[in-house]
C-alpha atoms as a PDB file:
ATOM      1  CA  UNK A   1      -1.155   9.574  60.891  1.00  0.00           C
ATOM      2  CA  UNK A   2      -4.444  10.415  58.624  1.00  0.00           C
ATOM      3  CA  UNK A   3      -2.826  13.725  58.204  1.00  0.00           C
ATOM      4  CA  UNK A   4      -0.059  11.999  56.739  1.00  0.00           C
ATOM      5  CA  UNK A   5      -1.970   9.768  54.506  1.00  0.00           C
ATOM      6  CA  UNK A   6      -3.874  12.559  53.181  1.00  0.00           C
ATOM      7  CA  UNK A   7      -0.411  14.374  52.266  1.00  0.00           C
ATOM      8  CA  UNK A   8       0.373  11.454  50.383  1.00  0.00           C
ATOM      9  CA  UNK A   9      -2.845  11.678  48.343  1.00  0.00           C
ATOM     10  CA  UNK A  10      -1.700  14.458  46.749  1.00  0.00           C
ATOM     11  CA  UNK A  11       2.165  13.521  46.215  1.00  0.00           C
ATOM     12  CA  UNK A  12       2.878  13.211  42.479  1.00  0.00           C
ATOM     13  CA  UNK A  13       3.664   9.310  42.103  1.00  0.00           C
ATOM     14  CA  UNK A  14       7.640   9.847  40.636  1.00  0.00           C
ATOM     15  CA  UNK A  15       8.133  11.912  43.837  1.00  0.00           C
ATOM     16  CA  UNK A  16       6.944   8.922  46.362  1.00  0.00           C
ATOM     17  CA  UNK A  17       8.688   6.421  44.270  1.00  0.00           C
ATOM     18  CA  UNK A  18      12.152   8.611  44.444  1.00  0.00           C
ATOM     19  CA  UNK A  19      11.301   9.026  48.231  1.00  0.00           C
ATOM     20  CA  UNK A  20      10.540   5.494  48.916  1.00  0.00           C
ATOM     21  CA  UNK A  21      13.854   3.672  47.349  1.00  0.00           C
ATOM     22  CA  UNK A  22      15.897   6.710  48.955  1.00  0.00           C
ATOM     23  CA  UNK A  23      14.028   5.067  52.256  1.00  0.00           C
ATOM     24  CA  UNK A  24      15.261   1.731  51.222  1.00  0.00           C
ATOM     25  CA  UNK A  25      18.679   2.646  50.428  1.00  0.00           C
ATOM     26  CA  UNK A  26      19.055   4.296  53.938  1.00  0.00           C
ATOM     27  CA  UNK A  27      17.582   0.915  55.338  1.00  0.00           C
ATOM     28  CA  UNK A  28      20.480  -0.542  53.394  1.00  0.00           C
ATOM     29  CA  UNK A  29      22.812   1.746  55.298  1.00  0.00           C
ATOM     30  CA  UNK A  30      21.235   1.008  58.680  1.00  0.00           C
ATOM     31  CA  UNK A  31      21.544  -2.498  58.730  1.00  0.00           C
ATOM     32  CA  UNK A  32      25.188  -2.376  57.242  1.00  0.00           C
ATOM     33  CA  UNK A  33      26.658  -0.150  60.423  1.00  0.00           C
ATOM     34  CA  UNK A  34      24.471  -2.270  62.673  1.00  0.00           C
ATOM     35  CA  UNK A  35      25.172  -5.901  61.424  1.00  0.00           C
ATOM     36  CA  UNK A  36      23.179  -8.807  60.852  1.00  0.00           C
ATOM     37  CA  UNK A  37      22.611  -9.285  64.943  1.00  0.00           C
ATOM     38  CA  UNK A  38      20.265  -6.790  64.503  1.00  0.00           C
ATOM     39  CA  UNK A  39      17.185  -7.452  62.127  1.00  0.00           C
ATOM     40  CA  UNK A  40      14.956  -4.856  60.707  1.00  0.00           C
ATOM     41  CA  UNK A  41      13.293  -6.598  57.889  1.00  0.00           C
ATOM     42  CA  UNK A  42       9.985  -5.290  58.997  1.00  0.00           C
ATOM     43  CA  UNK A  43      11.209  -1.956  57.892  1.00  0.00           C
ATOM     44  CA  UNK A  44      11.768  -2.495  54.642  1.00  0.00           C
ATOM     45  CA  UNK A  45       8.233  -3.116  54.201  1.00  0.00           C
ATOM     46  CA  UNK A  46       7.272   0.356  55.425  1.00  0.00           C
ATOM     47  CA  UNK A  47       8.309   2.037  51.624  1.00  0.00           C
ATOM     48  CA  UNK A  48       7.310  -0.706  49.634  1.00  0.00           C
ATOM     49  CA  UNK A  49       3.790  -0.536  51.281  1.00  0.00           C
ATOM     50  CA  UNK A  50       3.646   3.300  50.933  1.00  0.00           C
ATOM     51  CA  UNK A  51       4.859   3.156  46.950  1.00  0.00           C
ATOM     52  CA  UNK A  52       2.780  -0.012  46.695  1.00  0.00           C
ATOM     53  CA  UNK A  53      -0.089   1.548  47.730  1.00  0.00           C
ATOM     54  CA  UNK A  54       0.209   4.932  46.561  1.00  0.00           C
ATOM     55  CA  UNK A  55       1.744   4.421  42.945  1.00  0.00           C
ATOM     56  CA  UNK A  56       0.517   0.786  41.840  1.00  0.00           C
ATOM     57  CA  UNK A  57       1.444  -2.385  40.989  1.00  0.00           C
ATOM     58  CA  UNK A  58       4.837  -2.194  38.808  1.00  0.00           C
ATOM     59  CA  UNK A  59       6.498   0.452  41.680  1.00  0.00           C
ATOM     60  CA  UNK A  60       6.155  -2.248  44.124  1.00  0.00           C
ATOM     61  CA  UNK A  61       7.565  -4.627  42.544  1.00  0.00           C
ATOM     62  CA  UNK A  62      10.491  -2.857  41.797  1.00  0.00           C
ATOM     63  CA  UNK A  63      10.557  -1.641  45.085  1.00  0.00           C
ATOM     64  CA  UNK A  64      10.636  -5.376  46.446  1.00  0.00           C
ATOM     65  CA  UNK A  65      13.306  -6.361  44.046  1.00  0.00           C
ATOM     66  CA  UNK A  66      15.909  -3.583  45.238  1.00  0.00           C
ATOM     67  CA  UNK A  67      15.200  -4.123  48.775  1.00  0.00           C
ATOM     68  CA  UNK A  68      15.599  -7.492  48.598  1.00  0.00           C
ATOM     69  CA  UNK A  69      19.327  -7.054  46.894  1.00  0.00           C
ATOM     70  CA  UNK A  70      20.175  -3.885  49.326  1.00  0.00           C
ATOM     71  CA  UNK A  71      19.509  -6.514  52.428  1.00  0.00           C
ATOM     72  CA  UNK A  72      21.322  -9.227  51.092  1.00  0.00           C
ATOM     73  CA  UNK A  73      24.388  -6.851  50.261  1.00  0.00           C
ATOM     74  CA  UNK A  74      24.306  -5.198  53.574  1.00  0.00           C
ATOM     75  CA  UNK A  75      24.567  -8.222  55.031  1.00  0.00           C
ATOM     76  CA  UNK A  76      27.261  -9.687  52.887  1.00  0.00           C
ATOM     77  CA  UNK A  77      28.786  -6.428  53.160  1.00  0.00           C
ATOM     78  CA  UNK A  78      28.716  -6.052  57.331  1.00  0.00           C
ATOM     79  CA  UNK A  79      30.273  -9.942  57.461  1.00  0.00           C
ATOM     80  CA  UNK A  80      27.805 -11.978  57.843  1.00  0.00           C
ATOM     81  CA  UNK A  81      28.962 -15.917  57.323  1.00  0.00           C
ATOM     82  CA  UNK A  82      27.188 -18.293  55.620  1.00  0.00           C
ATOM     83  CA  UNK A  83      27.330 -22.117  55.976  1.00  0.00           C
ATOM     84  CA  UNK A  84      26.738 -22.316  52.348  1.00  0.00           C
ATOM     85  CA  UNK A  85      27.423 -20.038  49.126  1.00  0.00           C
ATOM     86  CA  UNK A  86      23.504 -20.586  48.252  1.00  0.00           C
ATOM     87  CA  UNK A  87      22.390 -19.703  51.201  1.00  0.00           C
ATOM     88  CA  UNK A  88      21.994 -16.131  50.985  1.00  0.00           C
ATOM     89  CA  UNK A  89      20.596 -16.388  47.296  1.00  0.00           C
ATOM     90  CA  UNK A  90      18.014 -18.560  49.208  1.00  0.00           C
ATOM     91  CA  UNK A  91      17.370 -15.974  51.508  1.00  0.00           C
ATOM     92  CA  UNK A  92      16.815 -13.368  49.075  1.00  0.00           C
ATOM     93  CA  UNK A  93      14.600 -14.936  47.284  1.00  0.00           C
ATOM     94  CA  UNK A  94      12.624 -15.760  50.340  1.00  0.00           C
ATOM     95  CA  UNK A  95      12.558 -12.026  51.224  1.00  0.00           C
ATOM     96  CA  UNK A  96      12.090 -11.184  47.790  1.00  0.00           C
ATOM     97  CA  UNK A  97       8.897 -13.430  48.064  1.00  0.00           C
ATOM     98  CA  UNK A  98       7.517 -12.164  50.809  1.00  0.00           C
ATOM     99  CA  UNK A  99       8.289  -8.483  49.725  1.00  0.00           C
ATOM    100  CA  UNK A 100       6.177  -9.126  46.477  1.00  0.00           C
ATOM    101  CA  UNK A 101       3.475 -10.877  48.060  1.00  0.00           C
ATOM    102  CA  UNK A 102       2.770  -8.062  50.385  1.00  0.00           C
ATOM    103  CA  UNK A 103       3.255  -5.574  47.396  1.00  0.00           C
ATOM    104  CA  UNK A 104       0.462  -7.445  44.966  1.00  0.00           C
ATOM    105  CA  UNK A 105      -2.308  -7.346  48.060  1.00  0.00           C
ATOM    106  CA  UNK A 106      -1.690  -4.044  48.434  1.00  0.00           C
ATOM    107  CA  UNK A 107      -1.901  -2.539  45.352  1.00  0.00           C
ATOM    108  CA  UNK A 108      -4.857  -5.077  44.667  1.00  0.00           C
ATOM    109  CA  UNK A 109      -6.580  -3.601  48.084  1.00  0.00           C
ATOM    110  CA  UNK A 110      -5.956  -0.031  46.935  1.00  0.00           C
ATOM    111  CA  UNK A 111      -7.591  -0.550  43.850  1.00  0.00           C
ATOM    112  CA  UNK A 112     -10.599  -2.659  45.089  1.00  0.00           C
ATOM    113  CA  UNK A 113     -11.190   0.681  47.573  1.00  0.00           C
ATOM    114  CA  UNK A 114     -10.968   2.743  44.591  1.00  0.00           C
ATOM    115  CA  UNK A 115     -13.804   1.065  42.138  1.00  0.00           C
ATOM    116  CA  UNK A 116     -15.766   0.766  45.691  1.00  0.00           C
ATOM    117  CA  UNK A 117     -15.443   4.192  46.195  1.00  0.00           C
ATOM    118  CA  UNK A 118     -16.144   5.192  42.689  1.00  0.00           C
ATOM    119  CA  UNK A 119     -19.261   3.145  42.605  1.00  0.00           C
ATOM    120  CA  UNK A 120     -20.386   4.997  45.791  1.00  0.00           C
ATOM    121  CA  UNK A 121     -20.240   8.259  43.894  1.00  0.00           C
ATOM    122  CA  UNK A 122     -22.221   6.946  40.772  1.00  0.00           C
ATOM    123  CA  UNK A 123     -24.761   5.560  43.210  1.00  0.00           C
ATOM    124  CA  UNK A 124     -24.897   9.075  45.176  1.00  0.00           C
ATOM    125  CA  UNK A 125     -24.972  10.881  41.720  1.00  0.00           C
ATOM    126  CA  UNK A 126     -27.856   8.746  40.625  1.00  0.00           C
ATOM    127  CA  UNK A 127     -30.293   8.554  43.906  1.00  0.00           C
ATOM    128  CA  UNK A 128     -29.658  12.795  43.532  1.00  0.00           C
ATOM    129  CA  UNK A 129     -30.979  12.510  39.889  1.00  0.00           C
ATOM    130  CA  UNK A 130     -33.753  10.451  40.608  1.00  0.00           C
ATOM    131  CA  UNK A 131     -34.823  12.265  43.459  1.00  0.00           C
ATOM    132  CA  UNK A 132     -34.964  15.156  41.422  1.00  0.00           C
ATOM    133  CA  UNK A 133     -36.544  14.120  38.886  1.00  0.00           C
ATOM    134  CA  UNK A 134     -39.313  12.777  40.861  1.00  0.00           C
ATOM    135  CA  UNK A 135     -39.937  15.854  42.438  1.00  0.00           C
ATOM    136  CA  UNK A 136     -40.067  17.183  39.102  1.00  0.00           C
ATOM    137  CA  UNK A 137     -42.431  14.169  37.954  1.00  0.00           C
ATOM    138  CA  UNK A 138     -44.706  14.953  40.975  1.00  0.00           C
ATOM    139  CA  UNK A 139     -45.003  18.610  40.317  1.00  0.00           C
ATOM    140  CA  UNK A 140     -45.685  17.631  36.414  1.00  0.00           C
ATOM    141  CA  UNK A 141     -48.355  14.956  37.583  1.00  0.00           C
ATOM    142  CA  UNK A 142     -50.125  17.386  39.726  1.00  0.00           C
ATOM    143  CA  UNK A 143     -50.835  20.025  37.070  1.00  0.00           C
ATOM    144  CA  UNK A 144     -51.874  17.403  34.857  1.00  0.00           C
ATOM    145  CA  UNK A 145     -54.414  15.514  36.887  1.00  0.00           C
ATOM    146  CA  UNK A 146     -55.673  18.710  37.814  1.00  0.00           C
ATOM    147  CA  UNK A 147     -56.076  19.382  34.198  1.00  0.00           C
ATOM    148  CA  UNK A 148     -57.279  16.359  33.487  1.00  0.00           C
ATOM    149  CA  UNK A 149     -60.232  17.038  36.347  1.00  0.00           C
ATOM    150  CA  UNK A 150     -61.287  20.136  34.537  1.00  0.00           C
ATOM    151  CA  UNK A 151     -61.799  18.801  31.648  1.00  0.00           C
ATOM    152  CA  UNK A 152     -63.455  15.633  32.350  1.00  0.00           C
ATOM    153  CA  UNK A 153     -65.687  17.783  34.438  1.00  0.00           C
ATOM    154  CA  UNK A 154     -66.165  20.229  31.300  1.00  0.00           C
ATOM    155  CA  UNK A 155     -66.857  17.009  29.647  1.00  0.00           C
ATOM    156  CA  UNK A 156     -69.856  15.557  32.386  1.00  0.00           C
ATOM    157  CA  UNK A 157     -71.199  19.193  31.731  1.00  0.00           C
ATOM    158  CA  UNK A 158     -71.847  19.322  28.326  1.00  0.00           C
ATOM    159  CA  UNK A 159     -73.268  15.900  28.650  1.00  0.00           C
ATOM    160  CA  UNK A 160     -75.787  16.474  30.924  1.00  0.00           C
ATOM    161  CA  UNK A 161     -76.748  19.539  29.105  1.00  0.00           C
ATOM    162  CA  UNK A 162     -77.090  17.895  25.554  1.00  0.00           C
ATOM    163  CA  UNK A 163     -74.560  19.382  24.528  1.00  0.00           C
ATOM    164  CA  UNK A 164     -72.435  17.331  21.667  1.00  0.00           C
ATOM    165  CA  UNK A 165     -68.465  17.511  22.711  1.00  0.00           C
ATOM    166  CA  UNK A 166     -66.123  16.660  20.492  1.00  0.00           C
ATOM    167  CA  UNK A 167     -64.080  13.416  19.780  1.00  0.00           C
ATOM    168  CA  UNK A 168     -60.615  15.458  20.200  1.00  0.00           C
ATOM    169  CA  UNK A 169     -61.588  16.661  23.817  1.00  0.00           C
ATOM    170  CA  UNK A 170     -62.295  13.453  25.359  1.00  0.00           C
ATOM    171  CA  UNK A 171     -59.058  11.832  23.254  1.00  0.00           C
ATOM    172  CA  UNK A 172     -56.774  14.660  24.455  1.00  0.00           C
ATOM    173  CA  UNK A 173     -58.392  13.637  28.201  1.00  0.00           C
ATOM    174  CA  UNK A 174     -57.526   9.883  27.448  1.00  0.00           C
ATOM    175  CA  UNK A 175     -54.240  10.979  26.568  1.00  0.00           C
ATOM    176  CA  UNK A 176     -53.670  13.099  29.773  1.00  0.00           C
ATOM    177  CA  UNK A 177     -54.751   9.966  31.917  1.00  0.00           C
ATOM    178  CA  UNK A 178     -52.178   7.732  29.653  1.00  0.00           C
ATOM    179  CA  UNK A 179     -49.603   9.869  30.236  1.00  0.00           C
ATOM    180  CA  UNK A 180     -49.478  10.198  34.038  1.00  0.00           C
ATOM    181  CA  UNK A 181     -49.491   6.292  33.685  1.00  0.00           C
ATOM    182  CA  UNK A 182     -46.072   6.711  31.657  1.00  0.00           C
ATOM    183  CA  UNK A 183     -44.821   9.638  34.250  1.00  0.00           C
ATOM    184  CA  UNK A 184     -45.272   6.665  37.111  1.00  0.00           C
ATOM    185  CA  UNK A 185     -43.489   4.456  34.863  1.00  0.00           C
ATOM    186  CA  UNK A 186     -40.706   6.827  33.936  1.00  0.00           C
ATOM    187  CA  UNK A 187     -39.896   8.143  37.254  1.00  0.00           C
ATOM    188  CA  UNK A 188     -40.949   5.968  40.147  1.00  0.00           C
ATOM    189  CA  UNK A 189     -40.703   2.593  38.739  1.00  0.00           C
ATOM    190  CA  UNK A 190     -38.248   2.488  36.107  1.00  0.00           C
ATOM    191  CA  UNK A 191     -35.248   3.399  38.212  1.00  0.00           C
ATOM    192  CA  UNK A 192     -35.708   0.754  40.660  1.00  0.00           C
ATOM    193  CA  UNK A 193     -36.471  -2.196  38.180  1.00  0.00           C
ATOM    194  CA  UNK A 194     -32.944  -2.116  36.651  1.00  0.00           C
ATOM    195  CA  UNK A 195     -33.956  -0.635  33.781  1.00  0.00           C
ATOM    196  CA  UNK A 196     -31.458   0.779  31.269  1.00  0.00           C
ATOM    197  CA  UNK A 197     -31.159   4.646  29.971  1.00  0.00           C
ATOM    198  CA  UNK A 198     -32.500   3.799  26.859  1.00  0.00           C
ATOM    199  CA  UNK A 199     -35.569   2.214  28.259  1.00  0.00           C
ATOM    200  CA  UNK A 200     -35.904   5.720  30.242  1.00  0.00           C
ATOM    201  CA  UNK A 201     -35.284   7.270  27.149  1.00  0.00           C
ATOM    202  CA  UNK A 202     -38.376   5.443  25.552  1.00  0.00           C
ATOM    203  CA  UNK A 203     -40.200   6.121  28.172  1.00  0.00           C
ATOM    204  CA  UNK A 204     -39.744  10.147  27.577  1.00  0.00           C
ATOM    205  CA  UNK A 205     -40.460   9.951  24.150  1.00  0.00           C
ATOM    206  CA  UNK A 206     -43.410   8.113  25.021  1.00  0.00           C
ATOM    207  CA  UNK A 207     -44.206  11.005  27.366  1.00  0.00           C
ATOM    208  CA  UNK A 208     -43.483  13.470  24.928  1.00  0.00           C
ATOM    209  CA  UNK A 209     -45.716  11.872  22.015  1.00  0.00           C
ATOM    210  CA  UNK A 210     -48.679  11.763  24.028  1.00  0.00           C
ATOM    211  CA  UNK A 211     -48.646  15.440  25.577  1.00  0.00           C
ATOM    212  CA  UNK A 212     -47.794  16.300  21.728  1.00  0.00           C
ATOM    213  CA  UNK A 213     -50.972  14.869  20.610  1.00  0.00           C
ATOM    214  CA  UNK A 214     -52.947  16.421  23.985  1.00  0.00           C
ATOM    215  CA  UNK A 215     -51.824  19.872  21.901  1.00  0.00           C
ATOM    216  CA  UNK A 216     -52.983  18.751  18.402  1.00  0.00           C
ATOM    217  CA  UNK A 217     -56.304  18.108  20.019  1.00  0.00           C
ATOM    218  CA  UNK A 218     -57.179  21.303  21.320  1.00  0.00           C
ATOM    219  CA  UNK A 219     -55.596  23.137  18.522  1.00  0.00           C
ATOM    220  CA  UNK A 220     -58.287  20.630  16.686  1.00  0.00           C
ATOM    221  CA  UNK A 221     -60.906  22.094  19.386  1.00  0.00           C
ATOM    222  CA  UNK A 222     -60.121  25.308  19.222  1.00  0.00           C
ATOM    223  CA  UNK A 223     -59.921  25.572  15.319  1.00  0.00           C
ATOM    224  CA  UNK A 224     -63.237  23.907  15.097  1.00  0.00           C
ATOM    225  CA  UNK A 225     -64.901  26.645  17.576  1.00  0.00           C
ATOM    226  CA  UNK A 226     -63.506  29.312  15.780  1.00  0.00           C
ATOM    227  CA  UNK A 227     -65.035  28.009  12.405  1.00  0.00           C
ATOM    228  CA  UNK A 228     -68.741  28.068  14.139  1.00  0.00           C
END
């Protein structure tokens, strides 16, 4: 039966909605030859169901409709005698009714499962891209606080040799230090505290700003080495 439903996936809708009246129509024909001793209302429902939940909303309906007038015909049509001319309109519409009813919650379940399904993706798509990119946040925050030990080390050095270091070394370490703060931010907090792209996006440039100016300072450094 899942084999079957799979199949179905993958039928182009006009070709289950021609399939499903023809399955009506033949329904039609059943209960005709057989007469109206013989219900098989619950039949009907079997191609409104499948176009209902395969092709939408409108098919349904339309399905419901025709099946509704091919019962009521093949039961006029195989004798059946009413106590009343209204009767079988009443009928019809009762059947017509019920046929609609069961045609709206379908097509509503089928696309309820859909957005749920959809959402499932996203969500898959987005733990995958935060996962990576805190791998790739870890990595980054390793190099830096090691680089960030070095030079605050360098730093302790020259201090406890009298040694004068210069304002654009220990600002390009402040920086560092500030910027694994934003890397935190970016990567393992902002995607858990409903945060919006664009606030991630800030974030980066953030990010990127700071390690910019960690560059200007050494260039600063090294210029100012070169000139003694």
């Amino acid at each position: 039966m899942r084999n079957v439903l799979n199949v179905l996936d993958h039928v182009p809708a006009p070709f289950i909605i021609a399939g499903s009246f023809c399955i009506a129509l033949l329904l039609g024909l059943v209960d005709y030859y057989t007469g109206p001793e013989i219900a098989l209302s619950i039949f009907y429902l079997l191609p409104i169901a499948i176009v209902s939940w395969y092709t939408g909303t409108l098919p349904g309906i339309l399905l419901s409709v025709t099946s509704a007038l091919v019962w009521v015909l093949a039961d006029v049509g195989a004798g059946h005698v009413y106590v009343s001319g209204l009767v079988p309109f009443w009928n019809t519409l009762m059947r017509l009714g019920m046929f609609i009813i069961i045609s709206l919650l379908l097509a509503e379940l089928r696309k309820n499962i859909r957005m749920l399904y959809q959402r499932e993706m996203q969500i898959q798509r987005e733990q995958t891209i935060i996962q990576t990119s805190q791998k790739i946040t870890a990595l980054l925050a390793e190099n830096l606080t090691q680089e960030n030990a070095e030079i605050l080390k360098w730093i302790e050095s020259q201090k406890k040799q009298g040694h004068q270091v210069k304002e654009s070394v220990e600002r390009a370490s402040k920086i560092i230090g500030s910027s694994l703060h934003v890397l935190t931010e970016t990567s393992f907090v902002a995607p858990f505290t409903g945060e919006t792209s664009t606030d991630v996006e800030s974030h980066m440039e953030d990010l990127t700003d700071k390690l910019s100016r960690v560059h200007e300072s050494f260039q600063t450094y090294y210029t100012d080495e070169e000139d003694l």
